[in-house]
C-alpha atoms as a PDB file:
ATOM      1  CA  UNK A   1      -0.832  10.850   1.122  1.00  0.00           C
ATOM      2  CA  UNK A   2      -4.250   9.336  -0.577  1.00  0.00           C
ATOM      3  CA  UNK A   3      -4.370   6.731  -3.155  1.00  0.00           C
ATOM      4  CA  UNK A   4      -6.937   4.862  -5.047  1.00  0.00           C
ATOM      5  CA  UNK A   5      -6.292   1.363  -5.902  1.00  0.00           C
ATOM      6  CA  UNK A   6      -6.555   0.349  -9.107  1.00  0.00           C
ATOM      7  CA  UNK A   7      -6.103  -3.966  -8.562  1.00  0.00           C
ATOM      8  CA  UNK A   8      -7.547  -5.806  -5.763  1.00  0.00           C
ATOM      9  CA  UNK A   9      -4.501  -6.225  -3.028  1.00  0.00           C
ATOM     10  CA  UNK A  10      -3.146  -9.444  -2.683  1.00  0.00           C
ATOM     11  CA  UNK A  11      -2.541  -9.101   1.098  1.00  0.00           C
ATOM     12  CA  UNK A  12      -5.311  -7.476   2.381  1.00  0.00           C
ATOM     13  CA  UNK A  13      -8.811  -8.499   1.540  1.00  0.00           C
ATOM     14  CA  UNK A  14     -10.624  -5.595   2.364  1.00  0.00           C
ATOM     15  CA  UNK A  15      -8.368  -3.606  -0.706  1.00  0.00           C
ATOM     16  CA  UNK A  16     -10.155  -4.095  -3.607  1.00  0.00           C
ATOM     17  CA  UNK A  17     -10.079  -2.212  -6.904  1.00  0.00           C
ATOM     18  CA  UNK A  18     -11.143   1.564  -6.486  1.00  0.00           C
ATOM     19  CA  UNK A  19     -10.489   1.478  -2.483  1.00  0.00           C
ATOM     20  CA  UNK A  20      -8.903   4.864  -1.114  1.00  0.00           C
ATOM     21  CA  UNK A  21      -5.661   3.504   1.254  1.00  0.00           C
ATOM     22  CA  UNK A  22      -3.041   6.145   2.726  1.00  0.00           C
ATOM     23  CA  UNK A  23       0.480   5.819   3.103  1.00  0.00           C
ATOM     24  CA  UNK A  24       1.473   4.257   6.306  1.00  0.00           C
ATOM     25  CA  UNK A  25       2.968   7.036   8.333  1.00  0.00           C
ATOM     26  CA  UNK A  26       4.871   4.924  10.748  1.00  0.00           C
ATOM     27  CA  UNK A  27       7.436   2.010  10.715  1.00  0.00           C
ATOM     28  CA  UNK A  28       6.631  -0.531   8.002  1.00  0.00           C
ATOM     29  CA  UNK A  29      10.176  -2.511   8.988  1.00  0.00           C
ATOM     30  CA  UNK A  30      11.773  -2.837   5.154  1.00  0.00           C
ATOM     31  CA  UNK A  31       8.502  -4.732   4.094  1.00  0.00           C
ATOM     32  CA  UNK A  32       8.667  -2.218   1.474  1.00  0.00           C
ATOM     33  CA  UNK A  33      11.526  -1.757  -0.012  1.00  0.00           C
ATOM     34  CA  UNK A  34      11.996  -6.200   0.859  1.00  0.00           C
ATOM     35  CA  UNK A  35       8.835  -6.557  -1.685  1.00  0.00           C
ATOM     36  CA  UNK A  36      10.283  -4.296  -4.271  1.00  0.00           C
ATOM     37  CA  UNK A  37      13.905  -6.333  -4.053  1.00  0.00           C
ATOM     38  CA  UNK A  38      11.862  -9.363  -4.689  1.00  0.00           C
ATOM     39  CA  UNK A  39       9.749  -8.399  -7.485  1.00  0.00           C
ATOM     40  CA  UNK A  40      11.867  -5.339  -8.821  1.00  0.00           C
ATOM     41  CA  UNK A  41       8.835  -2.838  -8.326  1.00  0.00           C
ATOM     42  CA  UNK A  42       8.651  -0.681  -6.385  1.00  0.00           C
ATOM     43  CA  UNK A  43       5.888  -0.606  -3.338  1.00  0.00           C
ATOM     44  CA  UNK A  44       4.389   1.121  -0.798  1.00  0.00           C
ATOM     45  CA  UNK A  45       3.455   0.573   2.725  1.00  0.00           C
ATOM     46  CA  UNK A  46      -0.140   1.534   2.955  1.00  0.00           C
ATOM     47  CA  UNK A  47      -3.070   1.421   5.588  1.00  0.00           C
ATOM     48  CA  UNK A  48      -6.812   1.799   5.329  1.00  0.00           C
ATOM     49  CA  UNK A  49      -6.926   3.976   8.380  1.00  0.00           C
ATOM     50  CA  UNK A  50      -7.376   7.449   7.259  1.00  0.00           C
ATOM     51  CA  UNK A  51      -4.619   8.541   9.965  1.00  0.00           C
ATOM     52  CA  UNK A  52      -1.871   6.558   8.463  1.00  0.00           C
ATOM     53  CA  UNK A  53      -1.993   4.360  11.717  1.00  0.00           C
ATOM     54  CA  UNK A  54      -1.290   0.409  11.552  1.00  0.00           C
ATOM     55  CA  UNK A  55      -1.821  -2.314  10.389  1.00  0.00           C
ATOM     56  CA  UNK A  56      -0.627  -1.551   6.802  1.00  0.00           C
ATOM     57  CA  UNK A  57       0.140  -3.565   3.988  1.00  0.00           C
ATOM     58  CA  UNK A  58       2.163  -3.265   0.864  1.00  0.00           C
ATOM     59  CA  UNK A  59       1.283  -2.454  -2.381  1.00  0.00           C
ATOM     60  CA  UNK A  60       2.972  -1.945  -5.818  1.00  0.00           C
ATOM     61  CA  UNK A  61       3.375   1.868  -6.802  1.00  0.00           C
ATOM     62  CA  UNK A  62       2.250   1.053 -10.350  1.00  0.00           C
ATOM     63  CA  UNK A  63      -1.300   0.194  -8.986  1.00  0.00           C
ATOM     64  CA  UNK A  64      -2.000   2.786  -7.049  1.00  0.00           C
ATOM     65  CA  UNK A  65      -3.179   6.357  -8.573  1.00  0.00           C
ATOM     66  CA  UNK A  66      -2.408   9.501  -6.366  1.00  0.00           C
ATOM     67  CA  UNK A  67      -5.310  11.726  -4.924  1.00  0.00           C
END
């Protein structure tokens, strides 16, 4: 799946606003669903590699839009 992100990432620098990511398709060991029992949102692993391949980093499901 392709998204566009709508707020720069905190965790990875290279994510800013309007940068296409894709969901991690691989192991993202609970970081996840760990960020979304933290913050009560919900997130998704995501990766700038067009494959899905790591490394991947999380982001909040209300800022990214769905291609």
């Amino acid at each position: 799946m392709k998204y566009r992100i709508l707020k720069d990432s905190k965790l990875e620098p290279k994510a800013k606003a309007g940068t296409i990511v894709y969901r991690c398709r691989f192991n993202d060991y609970g970081c996840a669903d760990d960020d979304e029992y933290v913050t009560g949102v919900e997130h998704i692993a995501c990766t700038l590699n067009e494959n899905g391949n790591y490394p991947f980093f999380t982001v909040p499901k209300p800022d990214l839009d769905v291609l």
